[in-house]
Every structure is written in C-alpha cells, then in structure tokens.
Protein backbone atom coordinates (compact mmCIF):
# COMPACT_ATOMS: atom_id res chain seq x y z
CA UNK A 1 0.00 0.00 0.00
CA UNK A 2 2.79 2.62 -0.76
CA UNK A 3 1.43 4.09 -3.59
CA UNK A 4 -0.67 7.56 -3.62
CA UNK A 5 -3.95 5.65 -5.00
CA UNK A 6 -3.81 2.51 -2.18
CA UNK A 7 -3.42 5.58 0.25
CA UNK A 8 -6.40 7.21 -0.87
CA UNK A 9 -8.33 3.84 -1.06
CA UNK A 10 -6.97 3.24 2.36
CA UNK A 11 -8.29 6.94 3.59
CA UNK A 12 -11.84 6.26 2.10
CA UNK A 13 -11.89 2.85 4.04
CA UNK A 14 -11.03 4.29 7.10
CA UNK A 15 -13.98 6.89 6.71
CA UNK A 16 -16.01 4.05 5.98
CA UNK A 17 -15.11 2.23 8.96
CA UNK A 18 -15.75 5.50 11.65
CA UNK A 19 -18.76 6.35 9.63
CA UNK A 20 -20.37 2.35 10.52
CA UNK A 21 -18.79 2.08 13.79
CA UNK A 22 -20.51 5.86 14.85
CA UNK A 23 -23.73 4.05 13.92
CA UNK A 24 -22.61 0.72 15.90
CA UNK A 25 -21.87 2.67 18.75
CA UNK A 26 -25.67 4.89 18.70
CA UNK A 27 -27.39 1.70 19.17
CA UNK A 28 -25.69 0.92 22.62
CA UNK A 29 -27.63 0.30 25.72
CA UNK A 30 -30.99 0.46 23.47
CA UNK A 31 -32.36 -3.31 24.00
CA UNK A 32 -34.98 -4.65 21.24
CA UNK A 33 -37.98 -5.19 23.72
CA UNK A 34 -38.74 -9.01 23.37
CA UNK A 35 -42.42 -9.43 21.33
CA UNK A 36 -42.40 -5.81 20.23
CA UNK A 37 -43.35 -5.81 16.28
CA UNK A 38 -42.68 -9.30 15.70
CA UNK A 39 -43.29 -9.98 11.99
CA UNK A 40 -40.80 -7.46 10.32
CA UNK A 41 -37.76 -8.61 12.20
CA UNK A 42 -38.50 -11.91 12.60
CA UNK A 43 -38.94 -11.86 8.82
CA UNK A 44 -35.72 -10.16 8.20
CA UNK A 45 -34.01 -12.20 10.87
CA UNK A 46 -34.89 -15.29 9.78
CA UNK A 47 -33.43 -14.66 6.38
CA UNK A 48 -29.92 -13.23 7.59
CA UNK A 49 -29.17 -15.26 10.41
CA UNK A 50 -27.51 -17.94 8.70
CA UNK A 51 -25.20 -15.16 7.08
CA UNK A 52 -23.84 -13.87 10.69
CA UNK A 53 -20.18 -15.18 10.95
CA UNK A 54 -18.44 -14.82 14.24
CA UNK A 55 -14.96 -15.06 13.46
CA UNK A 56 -12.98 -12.96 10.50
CA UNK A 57 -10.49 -15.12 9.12
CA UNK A 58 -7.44 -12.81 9.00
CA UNK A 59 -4.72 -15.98 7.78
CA UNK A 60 -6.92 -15.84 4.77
CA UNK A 61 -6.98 -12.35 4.61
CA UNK A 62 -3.54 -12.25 5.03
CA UNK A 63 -2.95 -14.60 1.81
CA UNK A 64 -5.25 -12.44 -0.14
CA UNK A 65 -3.83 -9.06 0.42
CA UNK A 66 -0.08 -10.23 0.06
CA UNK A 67 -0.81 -11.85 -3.15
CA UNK A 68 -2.58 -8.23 -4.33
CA UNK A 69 -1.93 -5.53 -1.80
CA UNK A 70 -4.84 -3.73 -3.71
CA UNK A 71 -7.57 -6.02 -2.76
CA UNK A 72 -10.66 -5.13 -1.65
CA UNK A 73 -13.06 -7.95 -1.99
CA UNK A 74 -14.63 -10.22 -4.44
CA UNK A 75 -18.36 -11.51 -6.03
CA UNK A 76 -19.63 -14.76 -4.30
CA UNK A 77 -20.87 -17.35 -6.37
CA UNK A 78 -24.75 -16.28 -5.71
CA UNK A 79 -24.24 -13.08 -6.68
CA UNK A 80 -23.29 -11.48 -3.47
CA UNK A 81 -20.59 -9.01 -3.71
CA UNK A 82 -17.89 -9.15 -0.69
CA UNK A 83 -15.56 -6.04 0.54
CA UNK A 84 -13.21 -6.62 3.43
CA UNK A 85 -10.66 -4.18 4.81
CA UNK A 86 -8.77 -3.46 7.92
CA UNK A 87 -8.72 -0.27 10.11
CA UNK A 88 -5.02 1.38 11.75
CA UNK A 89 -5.52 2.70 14.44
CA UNK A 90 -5.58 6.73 13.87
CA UNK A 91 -1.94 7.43 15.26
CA UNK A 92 -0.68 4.61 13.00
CA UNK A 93 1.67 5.45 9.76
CA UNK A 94 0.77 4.04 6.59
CA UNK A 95 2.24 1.12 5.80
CA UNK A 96 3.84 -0.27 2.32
CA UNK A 97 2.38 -4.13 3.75
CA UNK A 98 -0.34 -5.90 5.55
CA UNK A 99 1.28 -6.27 9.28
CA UNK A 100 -1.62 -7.80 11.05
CA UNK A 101 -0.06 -6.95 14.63
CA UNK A 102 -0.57 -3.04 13.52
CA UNK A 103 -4.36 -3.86 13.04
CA UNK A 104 -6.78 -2.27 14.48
CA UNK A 105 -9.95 -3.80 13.59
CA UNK A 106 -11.83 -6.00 10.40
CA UNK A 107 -14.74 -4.98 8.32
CA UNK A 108 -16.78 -7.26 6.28
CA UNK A 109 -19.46 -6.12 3.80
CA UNK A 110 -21.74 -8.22 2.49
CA UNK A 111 -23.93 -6.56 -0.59
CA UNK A 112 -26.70 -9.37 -1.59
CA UNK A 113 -28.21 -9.41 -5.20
CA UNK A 114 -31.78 -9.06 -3.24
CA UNK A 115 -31.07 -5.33 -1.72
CA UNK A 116 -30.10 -6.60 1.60
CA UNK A 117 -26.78 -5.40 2.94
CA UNK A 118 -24.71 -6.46 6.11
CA UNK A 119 -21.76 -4.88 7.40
CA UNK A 120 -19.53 -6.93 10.25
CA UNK A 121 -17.40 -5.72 12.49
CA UNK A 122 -14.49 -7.52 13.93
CA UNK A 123 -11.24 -6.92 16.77
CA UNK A 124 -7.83 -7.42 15.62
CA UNK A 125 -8.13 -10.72 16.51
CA UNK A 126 -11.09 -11.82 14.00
CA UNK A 127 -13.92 -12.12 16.45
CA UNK A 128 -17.22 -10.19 15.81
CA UNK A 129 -18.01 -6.81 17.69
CA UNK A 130 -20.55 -5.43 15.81
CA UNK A 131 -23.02 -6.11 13.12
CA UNK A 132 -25.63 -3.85 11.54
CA UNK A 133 -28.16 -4.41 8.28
CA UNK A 134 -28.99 -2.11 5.55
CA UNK A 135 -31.71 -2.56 2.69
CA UNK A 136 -31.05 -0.79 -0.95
CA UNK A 137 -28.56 2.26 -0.26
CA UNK A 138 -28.42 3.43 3.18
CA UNK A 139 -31.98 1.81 4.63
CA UNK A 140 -31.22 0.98 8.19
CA UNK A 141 -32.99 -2.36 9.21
CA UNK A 142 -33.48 -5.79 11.69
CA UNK A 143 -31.91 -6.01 14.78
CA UNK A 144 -28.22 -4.27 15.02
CA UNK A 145 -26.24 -6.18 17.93
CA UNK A 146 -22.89 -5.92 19.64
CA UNK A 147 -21.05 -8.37 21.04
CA UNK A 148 -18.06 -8.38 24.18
CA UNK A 149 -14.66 -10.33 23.74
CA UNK A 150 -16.82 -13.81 24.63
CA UNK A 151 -19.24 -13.44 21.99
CA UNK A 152 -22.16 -12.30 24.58
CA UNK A 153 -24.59 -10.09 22.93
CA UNK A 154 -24.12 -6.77 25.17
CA UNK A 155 -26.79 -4.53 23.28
CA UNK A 156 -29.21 -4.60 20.62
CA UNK A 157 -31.31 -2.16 19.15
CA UNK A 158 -33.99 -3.09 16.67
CA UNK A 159 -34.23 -0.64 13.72
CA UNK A 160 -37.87 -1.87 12.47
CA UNK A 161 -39.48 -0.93 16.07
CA UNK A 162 -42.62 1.31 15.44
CA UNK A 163 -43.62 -0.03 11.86
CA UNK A 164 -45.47 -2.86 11.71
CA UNK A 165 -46.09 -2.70 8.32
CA UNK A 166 -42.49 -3.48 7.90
CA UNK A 167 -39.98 -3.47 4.96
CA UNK A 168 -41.20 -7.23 3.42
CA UNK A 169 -44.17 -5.10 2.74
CA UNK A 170 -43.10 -2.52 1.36
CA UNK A 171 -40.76 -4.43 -1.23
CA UNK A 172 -44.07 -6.37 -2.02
CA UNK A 173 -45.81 -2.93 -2.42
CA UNK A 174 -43.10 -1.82 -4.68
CA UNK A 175 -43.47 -4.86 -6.34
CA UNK A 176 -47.49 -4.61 -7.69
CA UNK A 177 -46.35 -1.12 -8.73
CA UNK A 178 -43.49 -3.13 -10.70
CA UNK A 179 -40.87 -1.84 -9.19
CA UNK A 180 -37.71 -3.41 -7.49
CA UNK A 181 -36.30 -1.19 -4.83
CA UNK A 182 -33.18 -3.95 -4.85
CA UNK A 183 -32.27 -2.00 -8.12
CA UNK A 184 -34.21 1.29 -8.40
CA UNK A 185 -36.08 3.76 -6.51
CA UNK A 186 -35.46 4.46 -3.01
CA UNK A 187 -37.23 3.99 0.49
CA UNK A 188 -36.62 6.02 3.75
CA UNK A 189 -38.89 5.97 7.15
CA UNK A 190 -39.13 8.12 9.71
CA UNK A 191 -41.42 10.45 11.75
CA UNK A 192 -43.86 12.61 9.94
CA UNK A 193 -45.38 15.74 12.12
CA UNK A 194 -48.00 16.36 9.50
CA UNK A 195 -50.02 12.95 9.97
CA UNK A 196 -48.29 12.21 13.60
CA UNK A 197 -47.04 8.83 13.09
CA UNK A 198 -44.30 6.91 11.58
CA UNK A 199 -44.29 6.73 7.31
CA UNK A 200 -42.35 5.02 4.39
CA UNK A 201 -41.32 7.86 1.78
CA UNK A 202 -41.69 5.71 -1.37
CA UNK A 203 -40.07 7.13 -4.74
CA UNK A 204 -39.32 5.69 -8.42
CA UNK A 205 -38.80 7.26 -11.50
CA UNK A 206 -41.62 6.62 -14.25
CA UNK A 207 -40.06 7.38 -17.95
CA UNK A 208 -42.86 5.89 -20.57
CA UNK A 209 -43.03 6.84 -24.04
CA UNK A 210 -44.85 9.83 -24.77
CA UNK A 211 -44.72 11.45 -21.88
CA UNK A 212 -41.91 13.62 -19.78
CA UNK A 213 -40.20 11.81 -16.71
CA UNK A 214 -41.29 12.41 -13.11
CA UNK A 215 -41.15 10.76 -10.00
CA UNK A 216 -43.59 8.70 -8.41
CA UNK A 217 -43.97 9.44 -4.67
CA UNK A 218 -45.77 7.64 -2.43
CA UNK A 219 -46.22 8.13 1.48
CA UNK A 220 -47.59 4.77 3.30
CA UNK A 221 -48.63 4.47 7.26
CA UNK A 222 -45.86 2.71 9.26
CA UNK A 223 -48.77 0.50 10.84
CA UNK A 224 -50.95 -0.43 8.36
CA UNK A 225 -49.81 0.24 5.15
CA UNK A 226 -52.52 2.52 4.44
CA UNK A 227 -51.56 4.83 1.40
CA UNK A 228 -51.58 8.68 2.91
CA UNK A 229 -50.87 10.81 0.08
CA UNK A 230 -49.71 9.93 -3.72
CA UNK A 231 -48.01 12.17 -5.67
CA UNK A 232 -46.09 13.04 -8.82
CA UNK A 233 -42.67 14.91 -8.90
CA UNK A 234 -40.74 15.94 -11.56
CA UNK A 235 -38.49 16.88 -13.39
CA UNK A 236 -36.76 13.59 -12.03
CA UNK A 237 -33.97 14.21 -9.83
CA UNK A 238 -31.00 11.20 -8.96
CA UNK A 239 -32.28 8.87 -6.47
C-alpha cells in the first residue's frame, strides 16, 4: 500500500469504517424489547441469520492481500458481492504491507443481489463486535447487535421498532407497482409531524413513451400500510 492511490483507497476505508462504527456505537444500551413488532424482524431475521459469521479469518486475509496488496473484496458465487478491509488505528503510519499486529480492527461487507446489505465488524483478533443491516442504499434495518470479547450479545437495538407494516411489505408494495427497490427507486422511514405517526417515503422514476419523466412518490402508514398521500414529482432528480 505505498502508492498515492492505495493511500487514498486506504483513507476512504477508514472513513467508511468511523462512519459504521458511529452508527454501531448509537445503538448501545438500546435493548430490542422481546415481542415488540414481531413480523418485520423476525422476517428479516430469519433470512440473515444464517449469514452472521463470528470469526474474521485474518490468515486468509492475510494470503489475499499479500498476493494483491490492492484487494478489496470479491463476487460470491450467488451473486453477493464481498468487501473486506482493515482499520489502523488513527496514530498509526501508513504502511507499504499488511502487518496484522498493527491492526486495528476488520470490516466485512456483504452486498446481496436481493437489496439486503450487512456490514460486520471484527477486533484485531477476528472475532465479531458489531453487526448492523442495511436494505437498498443506506436503509437501516433488523436487529443491530454488539457483542463483548466472549461473543455475549451486550446490546441490541432493533431498527424496524414502530412499523409494523415493515420493509417485506413494502418491497411487495413496490413490487405490484413493478418496481424493485433492490435495483431502483429508493425507500426512507421516519417520523412525519404532519399525519403524527411513523411513514415510508416511497419514490421511483416513471419514464414511458410519450410522456416527460417524473417521479412517483408515495407516502404509506408505518402501521398499516394505508396509502396517505400519492403524488407526482418531476423533473426527475437522482435517487
């Protein structure tokens, strides 16, 4: 990693790393309620648990970034696209070779062909910290958990609390409108003071022939599902 572009692509990685970790770290001493909105995380939960992994295997690591000291990850078999990297700690110089006793900490990224994201966090000796899910771009979903040097779970904080018309839904929604937020569109939640409860922000470009672009918006109850306002936008902006 001496050259000026691995030092830049080490830079971004480290901002990566803070910027995940600062969100790690805002979930802590929140615990997920047992029973509270069941079918959304259990949904989600059920589909990603076989994909936690509790150990980082740095000896393969190590053979992968000595054989290319510029790589960064690679595309699973099923589609799923894998970035790893390590973090220095912030005092640390940059170094011209992978010295796993300078290490800091692991991150694992795991980017499924479905929208479904999840990031890993891990110590300098391989074993899992953190982990946190993501739908589409930046969505932040399930059940983010942190663990302490045994593997305990020390805090959890469920990031689908409050909508029980939960993100399954919504992708199905999406889906009758023919639309596959995986690839297109995007979806944010949150608080809205104008009809006092938590929403979905729905949005996808529509370009048919014969007419001029715009965005479809849609606004859906975080409970029910219940469409609260439809709208069209446009000219179409980047989403």
């Amino acid at each position: 990693m001496g050259s000026t572009t691995q030092k830049l692509a080490l830079i971004a990685k480290r901002f990566l790393f803070i910027m995940i970790c600062g969100l790690c770290v805002s979930c802590k001493g929140q615990v997920k309620p047992s029973g509270e909105n069941g079918s959304p995380v259990q949904h989600i939960q059920s589909r990603l648990k076989n994909t936690v992994m509790k150990k980082f295997d740095i000896d393969e690591y190590e053979k992968k970034v000595r054989a290319n000291p510029e790589y960064e990850g690679y595309t699973a078999s099923d589609g799923t696209e894998i970035t790893e990297y390590y973090r220095l700690p912030p005092e640390a110089p940059d170094l011209d070779a992978f010295d796993r006793s300078k290490v800091l900490a692991y991150t694992r990224i795991e980017k499924q062909p479905d929208g479904y994201r999840v990031a890993f966090q891990f110590n300098n000796k391989g074993n899992l910290i953190a982990v946190s899910y993501y739908y589409s771009s930046s969505l932040e979903t399930g059940t983010w958990q942190q663990f302490d040097d045994a593997g305990r779970v020390v805090s959890e904080t469920d990031k689908d609390k409050g909508y029980a018309f939960g993100l399954p839904d919504v992708i199905g929604f999406g889906k009758k409108h023919r639309v596959d937020f995986a690839k297109t569109g995007r979806v944010q939640r949150g608080y809205d003071p104008v009809y006092k409860t938590n929403v979905w922000e729905l949005r996808w470009t529509v370009d048919e022939r014969g007419t001029e672009p715009y965005q479809q918006v849609f606004v859906l109850d975080g409970a029910t599902g219940k469409v609260l306002s439809e709208k069209k936008e446009g000219p179409p902006r980047r989403i």
